[in-house]
N, C-alpha and C. Protein backbone atom coordinates (compact mmCIF):
# COMPACT_ATOMS: atom_id res chain seq x y z
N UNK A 1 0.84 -1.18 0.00
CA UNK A 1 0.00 0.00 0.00
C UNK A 1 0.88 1.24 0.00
N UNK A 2 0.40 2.28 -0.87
CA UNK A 2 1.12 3.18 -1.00
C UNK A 2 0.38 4.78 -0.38
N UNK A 3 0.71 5.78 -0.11
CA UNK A 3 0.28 7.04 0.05
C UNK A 3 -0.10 7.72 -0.98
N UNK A 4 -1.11 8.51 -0.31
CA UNK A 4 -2.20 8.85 -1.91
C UNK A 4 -2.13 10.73 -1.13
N UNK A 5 -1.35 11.13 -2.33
CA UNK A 5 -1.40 12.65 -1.82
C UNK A 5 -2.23 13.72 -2.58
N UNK A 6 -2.78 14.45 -1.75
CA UNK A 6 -3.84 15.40 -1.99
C UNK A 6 -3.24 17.24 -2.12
N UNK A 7 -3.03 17.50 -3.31
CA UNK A 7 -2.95 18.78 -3.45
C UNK A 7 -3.96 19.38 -3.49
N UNK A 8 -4.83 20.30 -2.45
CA UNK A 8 -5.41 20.89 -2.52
C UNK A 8 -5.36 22.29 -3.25
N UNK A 9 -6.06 22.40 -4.26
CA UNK A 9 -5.88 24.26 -4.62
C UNK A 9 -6.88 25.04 -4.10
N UNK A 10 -7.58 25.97 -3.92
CA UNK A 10 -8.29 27.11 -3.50
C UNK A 10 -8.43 27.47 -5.12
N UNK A 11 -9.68 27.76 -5.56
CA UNK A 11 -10.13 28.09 -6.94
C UNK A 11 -9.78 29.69 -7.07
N UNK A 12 -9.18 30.39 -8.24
CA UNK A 12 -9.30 31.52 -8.17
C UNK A 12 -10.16 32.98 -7.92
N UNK A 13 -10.17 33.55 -7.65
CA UNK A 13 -11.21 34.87 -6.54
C UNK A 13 -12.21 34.81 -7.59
N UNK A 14 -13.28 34.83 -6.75
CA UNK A 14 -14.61 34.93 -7.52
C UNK A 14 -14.63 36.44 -8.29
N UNK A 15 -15.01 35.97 -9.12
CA UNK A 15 -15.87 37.14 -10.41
C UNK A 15 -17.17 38.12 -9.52
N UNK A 16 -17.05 39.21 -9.84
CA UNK A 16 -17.90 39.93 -9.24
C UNK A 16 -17.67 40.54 -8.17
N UNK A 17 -18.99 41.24 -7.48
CA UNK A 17 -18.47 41.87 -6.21
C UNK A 17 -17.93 41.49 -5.38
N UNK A 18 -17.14 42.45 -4.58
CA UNK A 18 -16.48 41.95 -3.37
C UNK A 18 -17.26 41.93 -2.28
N UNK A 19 -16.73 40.84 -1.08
CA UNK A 19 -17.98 40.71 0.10
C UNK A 19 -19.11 40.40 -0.20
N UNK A 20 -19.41 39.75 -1.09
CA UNK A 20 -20.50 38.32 -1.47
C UNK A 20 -20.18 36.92 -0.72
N UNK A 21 -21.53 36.84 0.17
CA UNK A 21 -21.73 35.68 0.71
C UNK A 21 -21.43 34.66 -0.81
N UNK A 22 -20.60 34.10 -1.60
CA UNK A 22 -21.17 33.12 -2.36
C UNK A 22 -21.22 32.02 -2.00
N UNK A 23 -20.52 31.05 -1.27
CA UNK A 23 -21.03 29.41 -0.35
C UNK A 23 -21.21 29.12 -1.56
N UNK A 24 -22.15 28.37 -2.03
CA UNK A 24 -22.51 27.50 -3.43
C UNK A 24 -23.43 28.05 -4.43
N UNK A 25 -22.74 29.29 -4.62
CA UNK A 25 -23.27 29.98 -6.00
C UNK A 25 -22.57 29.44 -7.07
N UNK A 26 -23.21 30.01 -8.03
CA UNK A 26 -22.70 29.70 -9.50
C UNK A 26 -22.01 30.77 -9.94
N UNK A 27 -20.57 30.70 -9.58
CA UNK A 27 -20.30 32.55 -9.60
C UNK A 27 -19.10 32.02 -10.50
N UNK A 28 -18.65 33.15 -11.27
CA UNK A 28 -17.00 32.20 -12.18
C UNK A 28 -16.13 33.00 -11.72
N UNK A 29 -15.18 32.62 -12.21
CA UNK A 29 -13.77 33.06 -11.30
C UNK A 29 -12.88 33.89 -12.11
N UNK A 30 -12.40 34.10 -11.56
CA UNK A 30 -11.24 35.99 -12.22
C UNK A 30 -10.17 35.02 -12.36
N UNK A 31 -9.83 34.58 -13.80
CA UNK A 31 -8.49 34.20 -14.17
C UNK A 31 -7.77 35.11 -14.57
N UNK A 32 -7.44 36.19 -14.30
CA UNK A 32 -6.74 37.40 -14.74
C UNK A 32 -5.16 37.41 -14.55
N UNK A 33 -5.20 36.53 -13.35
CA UNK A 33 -3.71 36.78 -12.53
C UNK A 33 -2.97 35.28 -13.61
N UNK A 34 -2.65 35.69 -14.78
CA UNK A 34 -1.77 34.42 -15.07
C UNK A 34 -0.44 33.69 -14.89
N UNK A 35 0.17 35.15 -14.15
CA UNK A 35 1.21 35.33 -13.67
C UNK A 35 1.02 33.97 -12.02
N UNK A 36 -0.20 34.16 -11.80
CA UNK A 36 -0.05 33.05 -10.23
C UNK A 36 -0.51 31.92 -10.62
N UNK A 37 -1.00 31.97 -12.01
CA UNK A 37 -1.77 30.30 -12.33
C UNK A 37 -0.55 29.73 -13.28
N UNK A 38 0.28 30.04 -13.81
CA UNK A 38 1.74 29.56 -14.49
C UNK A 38 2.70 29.15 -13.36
N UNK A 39 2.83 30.07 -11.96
CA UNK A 39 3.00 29.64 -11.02
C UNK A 39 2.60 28.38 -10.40
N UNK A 40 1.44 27.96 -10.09
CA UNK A 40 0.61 26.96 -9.53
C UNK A 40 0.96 25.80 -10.64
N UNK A 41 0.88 25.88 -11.86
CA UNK A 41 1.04 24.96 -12.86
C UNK A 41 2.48 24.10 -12.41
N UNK A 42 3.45 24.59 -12.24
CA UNK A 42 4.85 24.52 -11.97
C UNK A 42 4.97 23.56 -11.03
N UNK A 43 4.22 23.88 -9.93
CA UNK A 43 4.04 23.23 -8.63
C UNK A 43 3.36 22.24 -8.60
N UNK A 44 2.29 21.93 -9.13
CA UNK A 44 1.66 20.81 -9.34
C UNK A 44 2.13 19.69 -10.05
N UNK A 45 1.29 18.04 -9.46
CA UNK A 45 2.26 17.02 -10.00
C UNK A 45 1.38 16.51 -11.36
N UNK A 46 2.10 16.10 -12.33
CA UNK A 46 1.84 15.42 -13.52
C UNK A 46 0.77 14.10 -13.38
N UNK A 47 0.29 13.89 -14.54
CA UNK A 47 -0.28 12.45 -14.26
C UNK A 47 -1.43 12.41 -12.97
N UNK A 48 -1.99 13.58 -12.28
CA UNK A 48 -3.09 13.37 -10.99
C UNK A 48 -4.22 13.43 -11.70
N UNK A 49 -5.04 12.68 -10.67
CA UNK A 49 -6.93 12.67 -10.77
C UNK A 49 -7.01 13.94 -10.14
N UNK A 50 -7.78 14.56 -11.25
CA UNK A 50 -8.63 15.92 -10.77
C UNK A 50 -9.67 16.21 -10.74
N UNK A 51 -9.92 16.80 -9.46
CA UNK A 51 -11.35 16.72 -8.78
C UNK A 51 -11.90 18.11 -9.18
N UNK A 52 -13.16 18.25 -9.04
CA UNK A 52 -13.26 19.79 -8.52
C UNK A 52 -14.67 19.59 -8.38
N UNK A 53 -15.50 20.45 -6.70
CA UNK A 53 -17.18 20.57 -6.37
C UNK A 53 -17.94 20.36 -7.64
N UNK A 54 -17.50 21.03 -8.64
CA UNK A 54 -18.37 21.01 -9.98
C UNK A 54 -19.39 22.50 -9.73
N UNK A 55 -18.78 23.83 -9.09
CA UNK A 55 -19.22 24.91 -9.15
C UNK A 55 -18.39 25.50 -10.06
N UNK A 56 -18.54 26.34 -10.92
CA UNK A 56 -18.10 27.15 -11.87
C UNK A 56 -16.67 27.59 -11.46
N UNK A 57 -16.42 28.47 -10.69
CA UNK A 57 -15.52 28.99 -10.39
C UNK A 57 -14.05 27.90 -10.28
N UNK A 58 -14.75 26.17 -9.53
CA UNK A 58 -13.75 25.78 -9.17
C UNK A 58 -12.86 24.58 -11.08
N UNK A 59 -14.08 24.48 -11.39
CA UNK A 59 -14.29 23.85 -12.63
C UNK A 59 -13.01 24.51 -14.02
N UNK A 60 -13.30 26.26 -13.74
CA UNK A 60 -12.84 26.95 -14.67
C UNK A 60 -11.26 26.97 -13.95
N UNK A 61 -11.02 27.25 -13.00
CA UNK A 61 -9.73 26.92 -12.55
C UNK A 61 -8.99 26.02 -12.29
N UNK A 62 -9.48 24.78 -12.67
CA UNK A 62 -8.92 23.30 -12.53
C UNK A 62 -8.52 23.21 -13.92
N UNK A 63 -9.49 24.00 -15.18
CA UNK A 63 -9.11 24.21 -16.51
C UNK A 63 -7.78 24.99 -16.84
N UNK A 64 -8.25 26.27 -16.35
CA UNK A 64 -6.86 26.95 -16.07
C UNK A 64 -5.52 26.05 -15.62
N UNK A 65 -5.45 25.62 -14.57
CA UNK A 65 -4.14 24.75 -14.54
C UNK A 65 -3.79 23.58 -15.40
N UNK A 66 -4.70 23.45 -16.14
CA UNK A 66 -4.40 22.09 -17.51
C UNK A 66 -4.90 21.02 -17.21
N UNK A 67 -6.14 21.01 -16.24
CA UNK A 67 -6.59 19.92 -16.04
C UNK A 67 -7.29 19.16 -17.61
N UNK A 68 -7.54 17.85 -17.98
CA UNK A 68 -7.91 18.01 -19.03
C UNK A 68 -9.13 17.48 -19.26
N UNK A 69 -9.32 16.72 -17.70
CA UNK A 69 -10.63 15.52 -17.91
C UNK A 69 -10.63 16.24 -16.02
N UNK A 70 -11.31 16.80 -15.21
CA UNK A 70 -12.01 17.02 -14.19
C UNK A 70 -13.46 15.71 -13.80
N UNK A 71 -13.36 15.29 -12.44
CA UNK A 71 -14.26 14.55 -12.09
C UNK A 71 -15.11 15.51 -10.62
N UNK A 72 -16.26 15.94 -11.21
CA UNK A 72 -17.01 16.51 -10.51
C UNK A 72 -17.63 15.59 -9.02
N UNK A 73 -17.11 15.91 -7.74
CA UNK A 73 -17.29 15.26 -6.90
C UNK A 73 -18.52 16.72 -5.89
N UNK A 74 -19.58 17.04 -5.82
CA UNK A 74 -20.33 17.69 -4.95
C UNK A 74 -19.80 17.79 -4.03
N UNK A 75 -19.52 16.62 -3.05
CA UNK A 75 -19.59 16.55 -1.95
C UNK A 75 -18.47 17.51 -1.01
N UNK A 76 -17.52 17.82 -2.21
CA UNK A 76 -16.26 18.74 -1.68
C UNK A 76 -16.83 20.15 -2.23
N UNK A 77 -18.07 20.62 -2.17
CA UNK A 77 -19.02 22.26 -2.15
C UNK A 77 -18.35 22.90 -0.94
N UNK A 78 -18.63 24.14 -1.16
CA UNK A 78 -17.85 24.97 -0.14
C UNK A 78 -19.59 24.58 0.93
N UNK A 79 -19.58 25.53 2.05
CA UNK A 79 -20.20 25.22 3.17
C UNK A 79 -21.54 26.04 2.16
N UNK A 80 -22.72 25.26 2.80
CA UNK A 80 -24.28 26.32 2.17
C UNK A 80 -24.29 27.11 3.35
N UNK A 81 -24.53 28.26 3.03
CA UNK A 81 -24.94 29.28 3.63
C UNK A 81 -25.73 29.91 3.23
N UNK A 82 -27.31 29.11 2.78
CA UNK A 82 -28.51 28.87 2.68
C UNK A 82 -28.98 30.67 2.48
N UNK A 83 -29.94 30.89 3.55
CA UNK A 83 -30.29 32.08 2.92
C UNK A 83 -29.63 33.47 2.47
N UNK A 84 -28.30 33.39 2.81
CA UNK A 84 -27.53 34.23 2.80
C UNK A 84 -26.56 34.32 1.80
N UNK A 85 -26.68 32.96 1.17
CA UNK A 85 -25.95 33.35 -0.20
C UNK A 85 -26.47 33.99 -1.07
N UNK A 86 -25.48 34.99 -1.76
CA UNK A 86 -25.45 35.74 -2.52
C UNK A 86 -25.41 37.20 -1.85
N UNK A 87 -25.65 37.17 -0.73
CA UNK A 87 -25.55 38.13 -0.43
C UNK A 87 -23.97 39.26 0.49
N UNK A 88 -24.26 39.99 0.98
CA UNK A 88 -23.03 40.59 1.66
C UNK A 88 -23.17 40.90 3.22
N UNK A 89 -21.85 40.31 3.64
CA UNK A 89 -22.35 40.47 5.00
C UNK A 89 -22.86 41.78 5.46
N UNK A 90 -22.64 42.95 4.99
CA UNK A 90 -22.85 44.30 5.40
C UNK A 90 -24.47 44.42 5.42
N UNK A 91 -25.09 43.73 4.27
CA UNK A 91 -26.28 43.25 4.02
C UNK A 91 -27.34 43.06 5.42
N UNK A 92 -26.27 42.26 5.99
CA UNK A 92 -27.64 41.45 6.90
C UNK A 92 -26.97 42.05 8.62
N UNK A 93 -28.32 42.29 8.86
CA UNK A 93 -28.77 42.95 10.43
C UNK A 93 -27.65 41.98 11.31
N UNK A 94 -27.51 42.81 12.38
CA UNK A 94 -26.55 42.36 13.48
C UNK A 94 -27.16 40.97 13.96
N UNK A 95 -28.57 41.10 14.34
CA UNK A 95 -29.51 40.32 14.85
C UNK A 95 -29.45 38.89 13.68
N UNK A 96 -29.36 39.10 13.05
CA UNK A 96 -29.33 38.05 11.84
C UNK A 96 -28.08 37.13 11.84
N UNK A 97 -26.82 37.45 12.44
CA UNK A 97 -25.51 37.26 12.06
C UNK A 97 -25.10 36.93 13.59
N UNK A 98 -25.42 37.60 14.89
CA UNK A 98 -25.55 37.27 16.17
C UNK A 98 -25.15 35.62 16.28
N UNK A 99 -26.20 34.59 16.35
CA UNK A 99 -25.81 33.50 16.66
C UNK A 99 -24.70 32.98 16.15
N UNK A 100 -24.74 33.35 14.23
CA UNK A 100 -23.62 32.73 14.11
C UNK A 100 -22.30 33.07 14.54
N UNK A 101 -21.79 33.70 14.63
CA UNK A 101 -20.65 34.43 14.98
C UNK A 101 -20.21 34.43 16.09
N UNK A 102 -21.32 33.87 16.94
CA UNK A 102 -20.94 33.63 18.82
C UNK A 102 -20.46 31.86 18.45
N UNK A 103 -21.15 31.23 17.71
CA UNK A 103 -20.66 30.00 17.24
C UNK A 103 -20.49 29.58 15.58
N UNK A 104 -19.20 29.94 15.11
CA UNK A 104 -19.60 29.85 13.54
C UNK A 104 -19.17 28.66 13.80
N UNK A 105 -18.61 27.50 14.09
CA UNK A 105 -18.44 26.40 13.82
C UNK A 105 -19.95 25.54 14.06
N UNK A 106 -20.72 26.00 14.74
CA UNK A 106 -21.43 24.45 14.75
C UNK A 106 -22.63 25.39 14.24
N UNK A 107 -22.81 26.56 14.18
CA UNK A 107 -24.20 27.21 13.89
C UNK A 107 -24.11 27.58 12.57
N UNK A 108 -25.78 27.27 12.14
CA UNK A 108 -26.19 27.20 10.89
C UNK A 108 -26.50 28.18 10.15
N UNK A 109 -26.17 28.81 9.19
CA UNK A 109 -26.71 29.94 8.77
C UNK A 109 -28.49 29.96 8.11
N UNK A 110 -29.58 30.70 8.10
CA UNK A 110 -30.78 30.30 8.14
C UNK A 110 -30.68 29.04 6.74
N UNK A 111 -31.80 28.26 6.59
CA UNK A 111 -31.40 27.04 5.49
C UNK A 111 -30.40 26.73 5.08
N UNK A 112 -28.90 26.79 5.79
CA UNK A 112 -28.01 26.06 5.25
C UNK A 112 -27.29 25.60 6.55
N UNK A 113 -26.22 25.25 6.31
CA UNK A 113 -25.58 24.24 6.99
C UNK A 113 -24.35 24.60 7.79
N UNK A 114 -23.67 24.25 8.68
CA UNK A 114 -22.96 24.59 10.10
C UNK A 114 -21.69 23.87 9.28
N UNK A 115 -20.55 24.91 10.00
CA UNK A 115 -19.10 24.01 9.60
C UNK A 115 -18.84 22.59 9.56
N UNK A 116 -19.54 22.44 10.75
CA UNK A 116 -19.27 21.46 11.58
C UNK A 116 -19.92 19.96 10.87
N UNK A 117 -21.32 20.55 9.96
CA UNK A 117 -21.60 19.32 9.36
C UNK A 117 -21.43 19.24 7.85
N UNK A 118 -20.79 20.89 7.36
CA UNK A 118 -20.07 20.14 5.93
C UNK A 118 -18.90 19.57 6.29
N UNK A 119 -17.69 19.83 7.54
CA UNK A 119 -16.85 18.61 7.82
C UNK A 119 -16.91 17.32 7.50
N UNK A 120 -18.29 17.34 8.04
CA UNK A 120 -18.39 15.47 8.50
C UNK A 120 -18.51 14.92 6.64
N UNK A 121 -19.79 15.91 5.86
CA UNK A 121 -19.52 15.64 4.45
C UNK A 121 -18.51 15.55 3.95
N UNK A 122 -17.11 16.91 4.09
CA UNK A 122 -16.18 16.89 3.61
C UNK A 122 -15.18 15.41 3.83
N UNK A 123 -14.88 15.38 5.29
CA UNK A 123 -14.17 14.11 5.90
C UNK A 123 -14.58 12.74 5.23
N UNK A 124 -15.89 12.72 5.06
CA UNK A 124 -16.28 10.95 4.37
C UNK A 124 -16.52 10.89 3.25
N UNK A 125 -16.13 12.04 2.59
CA UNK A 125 -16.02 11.89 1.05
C UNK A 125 -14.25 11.72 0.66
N UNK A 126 -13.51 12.39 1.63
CA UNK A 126 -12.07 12.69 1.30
C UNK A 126 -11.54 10.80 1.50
N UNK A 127 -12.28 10.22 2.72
CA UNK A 127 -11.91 9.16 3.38
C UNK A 127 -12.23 8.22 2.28
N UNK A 128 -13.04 8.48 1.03
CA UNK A 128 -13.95 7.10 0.18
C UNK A 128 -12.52 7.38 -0.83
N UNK A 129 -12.10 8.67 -1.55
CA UNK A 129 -11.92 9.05 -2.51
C UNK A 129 -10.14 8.61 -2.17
N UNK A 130 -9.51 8.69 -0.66
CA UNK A 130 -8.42 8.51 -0.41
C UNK A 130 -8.26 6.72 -0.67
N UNK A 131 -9.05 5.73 -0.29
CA UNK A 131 -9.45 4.37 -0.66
C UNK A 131 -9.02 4.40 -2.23
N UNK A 132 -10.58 5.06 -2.57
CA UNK A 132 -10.42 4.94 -3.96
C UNK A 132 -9.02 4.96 -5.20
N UNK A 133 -8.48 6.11 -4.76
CA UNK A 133 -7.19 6.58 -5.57
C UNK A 133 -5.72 6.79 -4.60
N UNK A 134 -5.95 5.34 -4.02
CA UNK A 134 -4.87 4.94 -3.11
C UNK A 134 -3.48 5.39 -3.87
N UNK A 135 -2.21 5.80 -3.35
CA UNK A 135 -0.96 5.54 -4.16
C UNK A 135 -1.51 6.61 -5.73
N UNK A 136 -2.10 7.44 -5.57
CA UNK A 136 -2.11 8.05 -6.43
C UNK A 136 -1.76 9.75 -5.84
N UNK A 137 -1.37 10.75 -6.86
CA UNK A 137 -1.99 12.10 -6.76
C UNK A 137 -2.80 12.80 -6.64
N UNK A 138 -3.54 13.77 -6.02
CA UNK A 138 -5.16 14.06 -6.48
C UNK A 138 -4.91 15.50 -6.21
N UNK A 139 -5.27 16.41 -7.25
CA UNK A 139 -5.55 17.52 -7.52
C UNK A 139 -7.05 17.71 -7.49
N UNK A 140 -7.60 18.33 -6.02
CA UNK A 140 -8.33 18.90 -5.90
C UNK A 140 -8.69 20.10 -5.95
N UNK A 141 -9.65 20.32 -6.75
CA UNK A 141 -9.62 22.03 -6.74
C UNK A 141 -10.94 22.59 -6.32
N UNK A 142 -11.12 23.40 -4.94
CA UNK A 142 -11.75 23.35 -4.08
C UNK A 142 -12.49 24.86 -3.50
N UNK A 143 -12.78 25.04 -2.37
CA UNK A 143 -13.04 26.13 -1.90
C UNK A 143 -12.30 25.94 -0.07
N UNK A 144 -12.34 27.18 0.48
CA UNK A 144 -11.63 27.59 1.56
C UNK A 144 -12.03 26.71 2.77
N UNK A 145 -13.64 26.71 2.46
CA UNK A 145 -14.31 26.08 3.79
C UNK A 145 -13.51 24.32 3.64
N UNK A 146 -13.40 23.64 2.24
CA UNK A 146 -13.37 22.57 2.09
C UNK A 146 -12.10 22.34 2.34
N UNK A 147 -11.08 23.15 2.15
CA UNK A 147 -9.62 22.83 2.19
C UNK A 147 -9.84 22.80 3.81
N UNK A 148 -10.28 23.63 4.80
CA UNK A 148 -9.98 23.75 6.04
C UNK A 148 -10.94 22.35 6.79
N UNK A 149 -11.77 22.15 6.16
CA UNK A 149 -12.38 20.55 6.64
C UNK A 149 -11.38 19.55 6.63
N UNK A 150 -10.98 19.45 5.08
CA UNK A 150 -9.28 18.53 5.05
C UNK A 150 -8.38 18.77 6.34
N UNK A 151 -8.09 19.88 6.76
CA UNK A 151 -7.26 20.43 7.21
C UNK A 151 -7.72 19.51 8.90
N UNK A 152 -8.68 20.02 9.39
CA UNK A 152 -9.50 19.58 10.62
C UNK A 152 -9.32 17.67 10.15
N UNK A 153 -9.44 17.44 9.54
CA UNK A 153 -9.76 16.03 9.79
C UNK A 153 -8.16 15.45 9.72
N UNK A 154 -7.55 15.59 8.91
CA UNK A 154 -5.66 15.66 8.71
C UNK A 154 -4.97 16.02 10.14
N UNK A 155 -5.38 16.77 10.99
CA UNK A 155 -4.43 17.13 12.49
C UNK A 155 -5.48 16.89 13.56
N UNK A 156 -6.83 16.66 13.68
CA UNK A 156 -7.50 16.25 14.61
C UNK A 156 -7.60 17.45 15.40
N UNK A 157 -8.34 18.36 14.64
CA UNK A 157 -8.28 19.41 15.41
C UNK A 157 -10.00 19.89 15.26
N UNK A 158 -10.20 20.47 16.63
CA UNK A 158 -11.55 21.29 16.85
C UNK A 158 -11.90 21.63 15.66
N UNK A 159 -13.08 21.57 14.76
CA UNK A 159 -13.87 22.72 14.16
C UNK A 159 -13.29 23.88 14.36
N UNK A 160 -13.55 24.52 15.46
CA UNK A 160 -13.29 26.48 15.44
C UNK A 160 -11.97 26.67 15.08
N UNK A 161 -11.07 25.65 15.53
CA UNK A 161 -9.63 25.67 15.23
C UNK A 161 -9.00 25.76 14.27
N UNK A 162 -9.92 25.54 13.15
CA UNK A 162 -10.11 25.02 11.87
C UNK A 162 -10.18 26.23 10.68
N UNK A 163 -10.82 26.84 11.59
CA UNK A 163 -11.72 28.24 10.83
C UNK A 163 -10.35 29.47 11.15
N UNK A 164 -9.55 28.98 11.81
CA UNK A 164 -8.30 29.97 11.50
C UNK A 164 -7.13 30.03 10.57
N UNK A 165 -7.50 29.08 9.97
CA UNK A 165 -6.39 29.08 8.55
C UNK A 165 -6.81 30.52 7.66
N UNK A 166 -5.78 30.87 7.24
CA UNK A 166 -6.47 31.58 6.09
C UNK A 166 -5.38 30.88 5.19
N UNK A 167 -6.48 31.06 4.06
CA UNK A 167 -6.53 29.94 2.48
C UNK A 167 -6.48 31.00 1.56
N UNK A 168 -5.53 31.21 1.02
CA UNK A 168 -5.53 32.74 -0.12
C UNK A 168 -6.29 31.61 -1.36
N UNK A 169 -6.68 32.69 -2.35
CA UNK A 169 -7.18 31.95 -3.78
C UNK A 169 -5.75 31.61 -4.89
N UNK A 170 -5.73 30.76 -5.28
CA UNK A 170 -4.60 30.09 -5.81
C UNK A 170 -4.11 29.58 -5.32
N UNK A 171 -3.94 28.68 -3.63
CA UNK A 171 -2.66 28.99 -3.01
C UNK A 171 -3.14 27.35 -3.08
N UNK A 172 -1.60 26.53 -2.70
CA UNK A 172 -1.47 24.95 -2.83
C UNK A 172 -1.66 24.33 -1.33
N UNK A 173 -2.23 23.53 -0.69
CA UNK A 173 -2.40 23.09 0.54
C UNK A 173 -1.93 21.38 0.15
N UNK A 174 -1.22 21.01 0.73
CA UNK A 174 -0.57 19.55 0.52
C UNK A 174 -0.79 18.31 1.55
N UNK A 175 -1.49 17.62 1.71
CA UNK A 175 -1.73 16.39 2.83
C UNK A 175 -1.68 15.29 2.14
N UNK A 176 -1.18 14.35 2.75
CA UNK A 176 -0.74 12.92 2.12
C UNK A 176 -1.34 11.74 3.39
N UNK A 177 -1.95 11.11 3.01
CA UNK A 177 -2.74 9.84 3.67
C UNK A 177 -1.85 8.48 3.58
N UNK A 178 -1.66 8.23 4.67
CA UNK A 178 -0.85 7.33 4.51
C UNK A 178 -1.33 6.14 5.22
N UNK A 179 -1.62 4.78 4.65
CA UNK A 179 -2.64 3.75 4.46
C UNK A 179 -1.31 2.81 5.70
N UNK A 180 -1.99 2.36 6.91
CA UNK A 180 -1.29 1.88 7.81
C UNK A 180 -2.53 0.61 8.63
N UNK A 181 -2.61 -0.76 8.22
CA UNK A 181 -4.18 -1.59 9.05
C UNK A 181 -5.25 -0.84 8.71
N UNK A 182 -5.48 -0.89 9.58
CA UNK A 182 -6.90 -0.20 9.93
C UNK A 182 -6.87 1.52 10.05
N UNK A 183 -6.07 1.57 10.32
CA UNK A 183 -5.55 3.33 10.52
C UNK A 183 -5.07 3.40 9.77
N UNK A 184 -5.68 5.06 8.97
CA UNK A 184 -5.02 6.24 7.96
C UNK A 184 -4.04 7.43 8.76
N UNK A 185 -3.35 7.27 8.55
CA UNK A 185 -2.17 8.52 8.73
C UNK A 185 -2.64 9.51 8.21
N UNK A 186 -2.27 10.72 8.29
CA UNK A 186 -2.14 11.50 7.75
C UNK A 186 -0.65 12.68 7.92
N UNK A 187 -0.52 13.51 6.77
CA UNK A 187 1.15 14.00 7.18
C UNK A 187 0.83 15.52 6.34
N UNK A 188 0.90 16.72 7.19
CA UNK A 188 0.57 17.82 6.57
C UNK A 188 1.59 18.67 5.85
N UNK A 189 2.04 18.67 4.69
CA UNK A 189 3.57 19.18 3.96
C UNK A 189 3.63 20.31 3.62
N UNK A 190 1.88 21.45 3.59
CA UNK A 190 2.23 22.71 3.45
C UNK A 190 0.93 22.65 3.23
N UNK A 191 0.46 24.47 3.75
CA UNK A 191 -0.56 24.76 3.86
C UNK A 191 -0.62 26.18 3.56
N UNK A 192 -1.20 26.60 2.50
CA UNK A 192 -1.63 28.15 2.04
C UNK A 192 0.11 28.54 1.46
N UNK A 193 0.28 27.43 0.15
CA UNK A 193 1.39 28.11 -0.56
C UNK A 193 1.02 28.74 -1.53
């Protein structure tokens, strides 16, 4: 059995306004900077399965890096943030934003969903897909919330703990699973390059 490593990318900055709730909009992405995606190209390994949510933004930037065949996996969607997508936080009343913010890890934004349980999505999809493409590469190309779920489930760390990475857009996050019995390893080699 071999180790199956996961380059995570962060899809490039969404298209459009700034300070848009987008969570799982259909928003496309500002390939402008080619100067950081010739970069990223460089860095990335040859020959990987490439993933991406199958939202626009992350789709068009998995293209951008030369992906040539993408396998749309949902389950790695950034977090729903249900009624509030699309919108801006400046948008919505104190009263509105209150709970979450006293708990953004486990609290839900109205109809959508808590960190804490796109984790558990994120974690048992990463866990099928690490099986699946054992001893392989995998270029995922993702969103912030999803890289930092990886991240939480890779060091065994709290939810809230989780939510302190910052994940620039373009940037390479590297974890490698390493297949041991019954127990998966995991080994974290860089995070927000």
């Amino acid at each position: 059995m071999t180790s199956t490593r996961w380059w995570w990318v962060r899809h490039a900055p969404s298209a459009g306004l700034p300070g848009i709730i987008h969570g799982q909009d259909d928003v496309d992405a500002d390939l402008t900077d080619h100067t950081a995606i010739e970069d990223r190209i460089a860095m990335l390994p040859k020959d990987a399965v490439w993933l991406t949510s199958g939202l626009p933004r992350t789709v068009q930037t998995a293209v951008a890096l030369g992906a040539a065949n993408c396998r749309i996996v949902t389950e790695l969607m950034e977090q729903d943030f249900g009624d509030w997508n699309g919108k801006s936080w400046s948008d919505l009343r104190d009263n509105q934003t209150r709970n979450f913010w006293m708990n953004f890890a486990t609290e839900a934004p109205p109809g959508g969903e808590s960190f804490v349980h796109m984790m558990d999505r994120v974690s048992h999809t990463i866990a099928e897909l690490s099986l699946e493409y054992e001893g392989r590469d995998i270029i995922a190309v993702a969103h912030a919330g999803t890289i930092r779920a990886a991240l939480t489930m890779a060091l065994n760390l709290f939810a809230k703990s989780a939510l302190t990475f910052q994940l620039d857009n373009l940037s390479i996050t590297e974890i490698e699973n390493i297949p041991g019995g019954d127990l998966r390893a995991w080994c974290v080699h860089g995070i927000n390059r």
